[in-house]
C-alpha atoms as a PDB file:
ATOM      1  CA  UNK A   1     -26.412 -47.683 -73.186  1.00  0.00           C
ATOM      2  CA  UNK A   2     -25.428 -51.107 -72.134  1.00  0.00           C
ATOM      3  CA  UNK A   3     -26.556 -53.933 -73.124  1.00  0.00           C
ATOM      4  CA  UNK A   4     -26.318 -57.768 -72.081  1.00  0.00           C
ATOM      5  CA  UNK A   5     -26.629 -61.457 -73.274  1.00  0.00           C
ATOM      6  CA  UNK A   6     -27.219 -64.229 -71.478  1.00  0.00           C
ATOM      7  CA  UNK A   7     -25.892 -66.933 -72.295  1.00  0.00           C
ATOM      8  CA  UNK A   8     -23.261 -65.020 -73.935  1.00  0.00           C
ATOM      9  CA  UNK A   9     -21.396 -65.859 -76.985  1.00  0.00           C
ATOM     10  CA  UNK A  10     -17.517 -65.184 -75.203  1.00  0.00           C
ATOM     11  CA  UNK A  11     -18.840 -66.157 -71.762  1.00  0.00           C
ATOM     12  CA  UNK A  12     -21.641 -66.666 -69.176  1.00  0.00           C
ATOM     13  CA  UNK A  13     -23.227 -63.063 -69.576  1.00  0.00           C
ATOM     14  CA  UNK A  14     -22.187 -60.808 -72.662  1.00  0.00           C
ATOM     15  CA  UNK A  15     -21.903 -57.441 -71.344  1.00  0.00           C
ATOM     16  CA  UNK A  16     -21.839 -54.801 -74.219  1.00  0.00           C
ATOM     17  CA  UNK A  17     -22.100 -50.943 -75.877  1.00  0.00           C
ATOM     18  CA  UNK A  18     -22.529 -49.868 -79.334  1.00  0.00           C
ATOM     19  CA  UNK A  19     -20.281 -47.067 -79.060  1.00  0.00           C
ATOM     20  CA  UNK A  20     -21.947 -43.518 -79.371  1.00  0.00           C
ATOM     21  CA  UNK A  21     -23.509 -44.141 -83.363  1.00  0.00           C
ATOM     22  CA  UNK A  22     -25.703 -46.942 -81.339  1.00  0.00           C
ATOM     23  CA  UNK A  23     -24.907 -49.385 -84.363  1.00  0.00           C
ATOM     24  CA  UNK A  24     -22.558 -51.973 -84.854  1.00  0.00           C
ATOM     25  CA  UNK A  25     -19.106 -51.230 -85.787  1.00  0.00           C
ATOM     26  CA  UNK A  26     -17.378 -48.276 -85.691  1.00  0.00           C
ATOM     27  CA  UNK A  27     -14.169 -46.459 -84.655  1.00  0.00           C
ATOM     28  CA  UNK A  28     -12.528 -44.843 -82.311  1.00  0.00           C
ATOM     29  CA  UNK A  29     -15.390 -43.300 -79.838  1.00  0.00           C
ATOM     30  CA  UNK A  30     -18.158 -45.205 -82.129  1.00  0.00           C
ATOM     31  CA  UNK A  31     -16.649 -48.729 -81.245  1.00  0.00           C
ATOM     32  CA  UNK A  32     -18.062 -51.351 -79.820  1.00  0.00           C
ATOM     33  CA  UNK A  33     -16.589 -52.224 -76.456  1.00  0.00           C
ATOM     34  CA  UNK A  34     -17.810 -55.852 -74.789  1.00  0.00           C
ATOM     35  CA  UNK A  35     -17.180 -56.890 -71.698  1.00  0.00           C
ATOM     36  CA  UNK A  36     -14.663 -59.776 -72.988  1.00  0.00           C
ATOM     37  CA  UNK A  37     -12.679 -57.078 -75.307  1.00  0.00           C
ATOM     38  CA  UNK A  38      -8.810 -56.509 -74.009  1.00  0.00           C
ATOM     39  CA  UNK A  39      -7.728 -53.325 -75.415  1.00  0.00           C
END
Protein backbone atom coordinates (compact mmCIF):
# COMPACT_ATOMS: atom_id res chain seq x y z
CA UNK A 1 0.00 0.00 0.00
CA UNK A 2 1.26 3.36 -0.97
CA UNK A 3 0.73 6.20 0.41
CA UNK A 4 1.32 10.05 -0.39
CA UNK A 5 1.74 13.62 1.10
CA UNK A 6 1.24 16.60 -0.36
CA UNK A 7 3.05 19.03 0.39
CA UNK A 8 5.63 16.66 1.39
CA UNK A 9 8.09 16.96 4.10
CA UNK A 10 11.47 15.98 1.59
CA UNK A 11 9.73 17.43 -1.47
CA UNK A 12 6.63 18.53 -3.46
CA UNK A 13 4.64 15.13 -3.03
CA UNK A 14 5.87 12.48 -0.36
CA UNK A 15 5.45 9.25 -1.94
CA UNK A 16 5.63 6.36 0.68
CA UNK A 17 5.12 2.42 2.08
CA UNK A 18 5.15 1.09 5.48
CA UNK A 19 6.90 -1.93 4.60
CA UNK A 20 4.83 -5.26 4.96
CA UNK A 21 4.08 -4.82 9.20
CA UNK A 22 1.98 -1.59 7.81
CA UNK A 23 3.62 0.44 10.81
CA UNK A 24 6.36 2.65 11.04
CA UNK A 25 9.78 1.40 11.28
CA UNK A 26 11.03 -1.73 10.66
CA UNK A 27 13.73 -3.83 8.93
CA UNK A 28 14.70 -5.41 6.22
CA UNK A 29 11.27 -6.34 4.20
CA UNK A 30 9.23 -4.33 7.09
CA UNK A 31 11.05 -0.95 6.20
CA UNK A 32 9.79 1.95 5.24
CA UNK A 33 10.78 2.94 1.74
CA UNK A 34 9.81 6.84 0.58
CA UNK A 35 10.04 8.08 -2.49
CA UNK A 36 13.12 10.49 -1.48
CA UNK A 37 15.07 7.36 0.24
CA UNK A 38 18.54 6.43 -1.78
CA UNK A 39 19.39 3.02 -0.82
Amino acid sequence: EYRYRVPGEYGAIDIFTLGSDGEEGGVDSAADIGSWSRD
